[in-house]
C-alpha atoms as a PDB file:
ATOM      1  CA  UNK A   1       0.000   0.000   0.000  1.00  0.00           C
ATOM      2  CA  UNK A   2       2.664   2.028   0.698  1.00  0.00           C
ATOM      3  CA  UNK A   3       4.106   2.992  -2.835  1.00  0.00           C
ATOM      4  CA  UNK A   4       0.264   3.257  -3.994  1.00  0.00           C
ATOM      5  CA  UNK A   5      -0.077   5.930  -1.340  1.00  0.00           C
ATOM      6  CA  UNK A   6       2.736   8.008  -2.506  1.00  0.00           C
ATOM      7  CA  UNK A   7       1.121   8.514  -6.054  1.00  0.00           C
ATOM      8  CA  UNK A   8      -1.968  10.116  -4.398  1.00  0.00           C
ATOM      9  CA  UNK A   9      -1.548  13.219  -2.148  1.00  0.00           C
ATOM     10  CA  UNK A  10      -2.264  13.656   1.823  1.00  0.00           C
ATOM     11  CA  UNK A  11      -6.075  14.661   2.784  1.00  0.00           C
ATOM     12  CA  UNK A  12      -6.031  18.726   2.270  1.00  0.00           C
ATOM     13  CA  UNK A  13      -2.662  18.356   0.489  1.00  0.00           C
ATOM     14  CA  UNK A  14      -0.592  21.505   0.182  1.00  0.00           C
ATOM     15  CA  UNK A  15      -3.992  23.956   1.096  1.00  0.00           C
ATOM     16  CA  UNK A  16      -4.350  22.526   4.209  1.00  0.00           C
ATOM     17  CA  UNK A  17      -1.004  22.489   5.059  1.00  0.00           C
ATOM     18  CA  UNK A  18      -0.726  25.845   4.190  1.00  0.00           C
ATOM     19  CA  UNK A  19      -3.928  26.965   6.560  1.00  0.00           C
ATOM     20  CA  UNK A  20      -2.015  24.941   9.302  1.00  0.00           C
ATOM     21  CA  UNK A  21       0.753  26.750   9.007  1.00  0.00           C
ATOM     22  CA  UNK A  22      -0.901  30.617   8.966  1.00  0.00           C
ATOM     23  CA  UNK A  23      -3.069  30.065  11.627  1.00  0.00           C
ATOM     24  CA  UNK A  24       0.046  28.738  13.695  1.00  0.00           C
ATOM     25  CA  UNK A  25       1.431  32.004  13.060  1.00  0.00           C
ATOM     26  CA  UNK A  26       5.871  29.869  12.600  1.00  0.00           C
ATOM     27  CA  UNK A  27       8.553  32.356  12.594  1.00  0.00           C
ATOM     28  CA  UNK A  28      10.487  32.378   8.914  1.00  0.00           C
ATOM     29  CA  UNK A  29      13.498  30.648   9.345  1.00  0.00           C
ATOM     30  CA  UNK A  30      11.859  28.221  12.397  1.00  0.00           C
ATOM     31  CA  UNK A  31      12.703  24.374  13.329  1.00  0.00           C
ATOM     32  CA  UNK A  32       9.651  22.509  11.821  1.00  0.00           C
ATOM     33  CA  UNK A  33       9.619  18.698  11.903  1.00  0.00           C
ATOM     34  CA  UNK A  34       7.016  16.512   9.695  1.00  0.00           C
ATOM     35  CA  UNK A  35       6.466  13.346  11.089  1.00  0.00           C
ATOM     36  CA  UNK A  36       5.304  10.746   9.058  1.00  0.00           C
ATOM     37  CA  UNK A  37       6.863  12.828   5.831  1.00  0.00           C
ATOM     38  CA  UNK A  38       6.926   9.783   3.425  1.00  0.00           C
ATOM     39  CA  UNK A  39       8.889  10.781   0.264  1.00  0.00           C
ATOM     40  CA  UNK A  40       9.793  14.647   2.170  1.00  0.00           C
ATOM     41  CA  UNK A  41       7.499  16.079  -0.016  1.00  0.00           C
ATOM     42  CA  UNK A  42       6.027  18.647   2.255  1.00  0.00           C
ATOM     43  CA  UNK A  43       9.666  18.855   4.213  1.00  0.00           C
ATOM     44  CA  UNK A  44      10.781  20.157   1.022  1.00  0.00           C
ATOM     45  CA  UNK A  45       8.317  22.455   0.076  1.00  0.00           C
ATOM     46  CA  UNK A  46       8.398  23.629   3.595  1.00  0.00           C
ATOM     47  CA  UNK A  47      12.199  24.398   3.135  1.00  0.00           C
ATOM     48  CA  UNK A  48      12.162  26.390  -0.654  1.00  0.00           C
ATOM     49  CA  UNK A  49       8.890  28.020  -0.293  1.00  0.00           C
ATOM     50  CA  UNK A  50       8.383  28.710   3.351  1.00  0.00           C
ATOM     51  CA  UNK A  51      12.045  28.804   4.599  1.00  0.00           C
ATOM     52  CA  UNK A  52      11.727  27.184   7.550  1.00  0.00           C
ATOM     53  CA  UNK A  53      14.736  24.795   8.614  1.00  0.00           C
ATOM     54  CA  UNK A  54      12.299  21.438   8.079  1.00  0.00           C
ATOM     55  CA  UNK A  55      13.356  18.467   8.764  1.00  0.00           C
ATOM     56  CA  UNK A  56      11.016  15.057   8.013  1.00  0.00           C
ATOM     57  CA  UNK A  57      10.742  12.009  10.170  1.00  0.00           C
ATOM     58  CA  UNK A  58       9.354   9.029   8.676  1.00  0.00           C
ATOM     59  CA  UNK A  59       9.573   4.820   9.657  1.00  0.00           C
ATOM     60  CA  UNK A  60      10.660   3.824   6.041  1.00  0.00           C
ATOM     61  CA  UNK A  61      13.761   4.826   4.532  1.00  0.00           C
ATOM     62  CA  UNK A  62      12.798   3.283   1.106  1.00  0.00           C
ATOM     63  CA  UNK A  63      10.871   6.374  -0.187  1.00  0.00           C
ATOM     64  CA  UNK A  64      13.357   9.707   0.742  1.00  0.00           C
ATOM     65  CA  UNK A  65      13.796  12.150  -1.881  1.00  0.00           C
ATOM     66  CA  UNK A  66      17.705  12.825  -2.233  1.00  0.00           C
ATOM     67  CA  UNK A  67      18.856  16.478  -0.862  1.00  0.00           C
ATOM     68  CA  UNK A  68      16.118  16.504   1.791  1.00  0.00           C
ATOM     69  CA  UNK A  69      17.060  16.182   5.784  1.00  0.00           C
ATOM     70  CA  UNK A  70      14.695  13.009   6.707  1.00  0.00           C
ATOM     71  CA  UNK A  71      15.295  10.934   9.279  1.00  0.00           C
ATOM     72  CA  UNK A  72      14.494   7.293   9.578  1.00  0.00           C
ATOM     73  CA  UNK A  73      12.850   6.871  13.562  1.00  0.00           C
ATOM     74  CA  UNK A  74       9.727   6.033  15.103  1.00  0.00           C
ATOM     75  CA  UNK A  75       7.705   9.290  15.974  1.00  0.00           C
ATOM     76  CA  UNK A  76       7.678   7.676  19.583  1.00  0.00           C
ATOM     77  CA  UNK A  77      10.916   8.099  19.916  1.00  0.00           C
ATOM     78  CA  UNK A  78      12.323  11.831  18.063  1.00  0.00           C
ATOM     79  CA  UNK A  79      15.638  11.800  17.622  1.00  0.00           C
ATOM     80  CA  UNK A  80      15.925  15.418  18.576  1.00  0.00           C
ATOM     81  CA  UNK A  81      17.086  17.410  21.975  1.00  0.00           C
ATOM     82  CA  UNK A  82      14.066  18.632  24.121  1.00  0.00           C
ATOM     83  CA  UNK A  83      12.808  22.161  24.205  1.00  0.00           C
ATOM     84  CA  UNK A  84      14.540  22.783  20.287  1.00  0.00           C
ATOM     85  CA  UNK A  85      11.657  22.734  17.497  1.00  0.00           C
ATOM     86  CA  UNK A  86       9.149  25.777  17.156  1.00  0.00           C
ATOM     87  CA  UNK A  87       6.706  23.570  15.429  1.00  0.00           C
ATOM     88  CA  UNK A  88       5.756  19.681  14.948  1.00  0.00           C
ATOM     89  CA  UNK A  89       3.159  19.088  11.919  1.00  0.00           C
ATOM     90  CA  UNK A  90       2.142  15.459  11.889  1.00  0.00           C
ATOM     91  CA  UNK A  91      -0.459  14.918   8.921  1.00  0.00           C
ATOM     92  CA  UNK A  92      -2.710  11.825   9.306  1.00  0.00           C
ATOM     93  CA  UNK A  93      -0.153  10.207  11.155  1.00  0.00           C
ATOM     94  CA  UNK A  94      -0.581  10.358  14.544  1.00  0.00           C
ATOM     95  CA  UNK A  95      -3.708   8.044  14.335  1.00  0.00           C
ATOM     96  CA  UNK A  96      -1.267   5.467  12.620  1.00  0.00           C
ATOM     97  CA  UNK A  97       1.398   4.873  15.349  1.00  0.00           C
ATOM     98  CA  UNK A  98       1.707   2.142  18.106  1.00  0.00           C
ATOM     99  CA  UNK A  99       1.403   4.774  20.882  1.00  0.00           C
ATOM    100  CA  UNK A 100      -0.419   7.918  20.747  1.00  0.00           C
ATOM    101  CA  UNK A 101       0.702   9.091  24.042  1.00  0.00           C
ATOM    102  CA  UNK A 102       4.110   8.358  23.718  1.00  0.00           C
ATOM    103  CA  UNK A 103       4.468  10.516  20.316  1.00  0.00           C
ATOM    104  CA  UNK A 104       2.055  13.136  22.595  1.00  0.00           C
ATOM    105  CA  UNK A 105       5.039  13.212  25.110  1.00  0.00           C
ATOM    106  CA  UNK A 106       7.278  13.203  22.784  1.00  0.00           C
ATOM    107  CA  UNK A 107       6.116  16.484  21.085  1.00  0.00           C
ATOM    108  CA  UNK A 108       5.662  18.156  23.965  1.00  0.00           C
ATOM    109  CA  UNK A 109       9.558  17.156  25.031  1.00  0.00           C
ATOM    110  CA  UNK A 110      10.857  18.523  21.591  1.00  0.00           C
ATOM    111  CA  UNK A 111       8.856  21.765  21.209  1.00  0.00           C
ATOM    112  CA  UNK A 112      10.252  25.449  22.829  1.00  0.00           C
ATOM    113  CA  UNK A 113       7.885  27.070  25.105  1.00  0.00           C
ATOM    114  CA  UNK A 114       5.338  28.747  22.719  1.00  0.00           C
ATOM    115  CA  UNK A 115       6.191  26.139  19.979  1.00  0.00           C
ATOM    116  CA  UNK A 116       3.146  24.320  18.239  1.00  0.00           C
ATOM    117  CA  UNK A 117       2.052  21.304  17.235  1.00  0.00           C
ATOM    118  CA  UNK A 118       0.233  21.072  13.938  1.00  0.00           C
ATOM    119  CA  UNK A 119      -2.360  18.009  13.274  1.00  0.00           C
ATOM    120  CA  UNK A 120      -4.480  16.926  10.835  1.00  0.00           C
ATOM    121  CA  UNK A 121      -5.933  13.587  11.397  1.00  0.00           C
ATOM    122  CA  UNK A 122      -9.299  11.365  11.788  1.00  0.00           C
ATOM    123  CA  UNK A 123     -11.356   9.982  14.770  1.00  0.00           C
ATOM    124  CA  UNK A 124     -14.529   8.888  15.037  1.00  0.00           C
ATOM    125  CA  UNK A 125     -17.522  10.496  15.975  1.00  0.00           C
ATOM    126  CA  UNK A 126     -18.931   7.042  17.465  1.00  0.00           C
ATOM    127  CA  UNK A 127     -17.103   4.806  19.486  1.00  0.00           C
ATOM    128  CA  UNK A 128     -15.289   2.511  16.690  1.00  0.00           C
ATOM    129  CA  UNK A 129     -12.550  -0.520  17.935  1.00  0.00           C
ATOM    130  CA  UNK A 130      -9.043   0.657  17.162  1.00  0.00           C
ATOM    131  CA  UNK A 131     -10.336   4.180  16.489  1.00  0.00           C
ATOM    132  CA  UNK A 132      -9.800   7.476  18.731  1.00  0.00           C
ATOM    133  CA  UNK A 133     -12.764   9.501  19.525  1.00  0.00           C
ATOM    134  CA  UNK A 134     -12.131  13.264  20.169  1.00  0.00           C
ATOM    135  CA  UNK A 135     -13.163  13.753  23.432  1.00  0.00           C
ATOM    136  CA  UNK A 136     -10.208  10.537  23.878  1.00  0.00           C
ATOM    137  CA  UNK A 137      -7.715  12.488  22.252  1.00  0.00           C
ATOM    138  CA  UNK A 138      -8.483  15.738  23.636  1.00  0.00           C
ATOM    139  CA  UNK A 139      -7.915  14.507  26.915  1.00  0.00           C
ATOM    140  CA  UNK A 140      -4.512  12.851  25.669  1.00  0.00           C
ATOM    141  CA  UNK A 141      -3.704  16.220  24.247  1.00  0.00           C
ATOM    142  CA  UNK A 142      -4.256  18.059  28.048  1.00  0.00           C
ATOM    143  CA  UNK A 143      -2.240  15.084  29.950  1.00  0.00           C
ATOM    144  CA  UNK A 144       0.495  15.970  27.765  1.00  0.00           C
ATOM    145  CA  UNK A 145       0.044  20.007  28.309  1.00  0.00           C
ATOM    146  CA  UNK A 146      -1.241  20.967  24.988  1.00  0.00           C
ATOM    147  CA  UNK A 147      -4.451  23.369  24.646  1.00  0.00           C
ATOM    148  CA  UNK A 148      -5.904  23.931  21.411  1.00  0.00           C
ATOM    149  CA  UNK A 149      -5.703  27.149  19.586  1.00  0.00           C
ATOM    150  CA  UNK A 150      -7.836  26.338  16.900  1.00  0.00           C
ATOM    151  CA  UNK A 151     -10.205  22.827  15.780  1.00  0.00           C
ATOM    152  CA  UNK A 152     -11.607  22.966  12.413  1.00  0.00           C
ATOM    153  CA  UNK A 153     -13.970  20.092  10.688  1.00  0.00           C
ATOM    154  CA  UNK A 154     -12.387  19.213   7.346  1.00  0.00           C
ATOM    155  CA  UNK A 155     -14.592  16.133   6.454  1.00  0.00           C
ATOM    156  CA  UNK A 156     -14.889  17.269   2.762  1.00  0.00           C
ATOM    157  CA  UNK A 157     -11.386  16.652   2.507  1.00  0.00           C
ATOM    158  CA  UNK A 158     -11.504  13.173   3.679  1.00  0.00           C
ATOM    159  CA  UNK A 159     -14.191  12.229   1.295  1.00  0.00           C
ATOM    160  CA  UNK A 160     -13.002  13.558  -1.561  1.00  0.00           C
ATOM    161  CA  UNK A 161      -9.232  11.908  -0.786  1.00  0.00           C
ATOM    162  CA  UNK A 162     -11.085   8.589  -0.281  1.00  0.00           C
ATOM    163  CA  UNK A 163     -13.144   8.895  -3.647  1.00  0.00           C
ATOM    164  CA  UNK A 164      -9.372   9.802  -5.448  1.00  0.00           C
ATOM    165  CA  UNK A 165      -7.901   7.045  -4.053  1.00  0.00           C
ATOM    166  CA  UNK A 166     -10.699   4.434  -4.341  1.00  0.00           C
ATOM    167  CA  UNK A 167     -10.942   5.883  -8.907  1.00  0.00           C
ATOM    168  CA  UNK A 168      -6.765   5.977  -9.127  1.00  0.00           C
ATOM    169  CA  UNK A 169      -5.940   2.384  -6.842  1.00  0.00           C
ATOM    170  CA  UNK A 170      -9.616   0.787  -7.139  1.00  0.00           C
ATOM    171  CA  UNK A 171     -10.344   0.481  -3.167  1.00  0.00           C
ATOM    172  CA  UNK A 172      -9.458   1.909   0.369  1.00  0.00           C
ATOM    173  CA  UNK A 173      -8.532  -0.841   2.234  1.00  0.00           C
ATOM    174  CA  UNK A 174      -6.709   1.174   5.337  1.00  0.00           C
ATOM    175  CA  UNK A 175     -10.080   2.750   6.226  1.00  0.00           C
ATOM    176  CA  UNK A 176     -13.355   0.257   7.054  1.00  0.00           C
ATOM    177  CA  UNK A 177     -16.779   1.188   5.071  1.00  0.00           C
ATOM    178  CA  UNK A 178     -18.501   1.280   8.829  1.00  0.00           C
ATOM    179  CA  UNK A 179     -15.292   3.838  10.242  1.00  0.00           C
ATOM    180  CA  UNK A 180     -17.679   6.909  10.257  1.00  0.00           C
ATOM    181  CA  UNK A 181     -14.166   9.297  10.321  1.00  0.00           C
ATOM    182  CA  UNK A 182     -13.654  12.867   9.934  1.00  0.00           C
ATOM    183  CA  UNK A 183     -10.551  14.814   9.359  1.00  0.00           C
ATOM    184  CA  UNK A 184      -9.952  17.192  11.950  1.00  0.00           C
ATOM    185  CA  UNK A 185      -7.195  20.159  11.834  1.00  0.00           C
ATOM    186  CA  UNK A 186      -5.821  21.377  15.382  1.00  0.00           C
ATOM    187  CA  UNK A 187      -3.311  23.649  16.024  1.00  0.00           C
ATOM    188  CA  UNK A 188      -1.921  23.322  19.687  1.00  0.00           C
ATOM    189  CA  UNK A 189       0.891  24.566  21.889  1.00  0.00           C
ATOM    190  CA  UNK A 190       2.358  23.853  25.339  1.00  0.00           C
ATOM    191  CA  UNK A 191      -0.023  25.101  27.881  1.00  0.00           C
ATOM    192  CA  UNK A 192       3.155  26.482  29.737  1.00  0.00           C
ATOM    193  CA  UNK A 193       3.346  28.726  26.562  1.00  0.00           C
END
């Protein structure tokens, strides 16, 4: 699934990122990490057209783009010094690793005081097995010292990636036809902040 995936763009693709990123309000020139960056796509566009000093974090190696600072780790484990990124943008991939609250924690350990952490993910609105729900990960999100800044419903965005995806690769199989998801943007910072 993985190399289909990297023929079809993230939910929101470079729009949302982009809203992320101006209601955030990153310095020019900041420490941004993307974790979950696949190819470094959006590390790299972060770098030429945004100038901030990006770096991208991904599990596999296999799909880097040469000339682009990725790192191979596990997002539960960043491979970074605490209290030295200004922002952490993790784009539908926070619902995909072993331990939420561990990559939570690690955020929070990584970011400066006033530094943000970008998402853009689904949950469910209905209790779903293997699924977070938001009031779940809003209370994950406190625990770890976040508060939200801003919460916006991007559902649209799902549907339309799924209906892409589903006419370019001829199914979805990574999301179940009962999994009713939404795609949620949130743009948090330490609470200390």
């Amino acid at each position: 699934m993985s190399a289909a995936y990297q023929t079809c763009p993230a939910p929101g693709g470079r729009e949302l990122t982009a809203r992320a990123l101006t209601l955030a309000g990153l310095r020019r020139h900041g420490r941004v990490l993307d974790i979950g960056c696949g190819s470094g796509a959006t590390v790299d566009w972060l770098r030429r057209c945004h100038r901030f000093q990006a770096f991208g974090l991904d599990c596999s190696r296999g799909r880097f783009q040469p000339g682009v600072p990725l790192l191979q780790a596990q997002a539960e484990h960043l491979p970074f010094a605490s209290a030295t990124l200004d922002g952490v943008l993790a784009e539908c991939s926070l619902s995909v690793t072993a331990s939420q609250d561990a990559v939570l924690a690690e955020c929070a350990r990584v970011l400066v005081r006033g530094g943000k952490l970008l998402l853009t993910d689904v949950y469910t609105r209905h209790p779903v097995p293997g699924m977070i729900q938001r009031e779940e990960l809003m209370g994950q999100l406190a625990v770890h010292g976040f508060r939200i800044l801003c919460w916006e419903d991007h559902s649209e965005v799902l549907r339309t990636f799924l209906a892409h995806y589903i006419f370019e690769h001829g199914s979805a199989p990574f999301i179940l036809p009962d999994r009713a998801a939404t795609v949620r943007e949130r743009w948090l910072t330490p609470s200390q902040a």
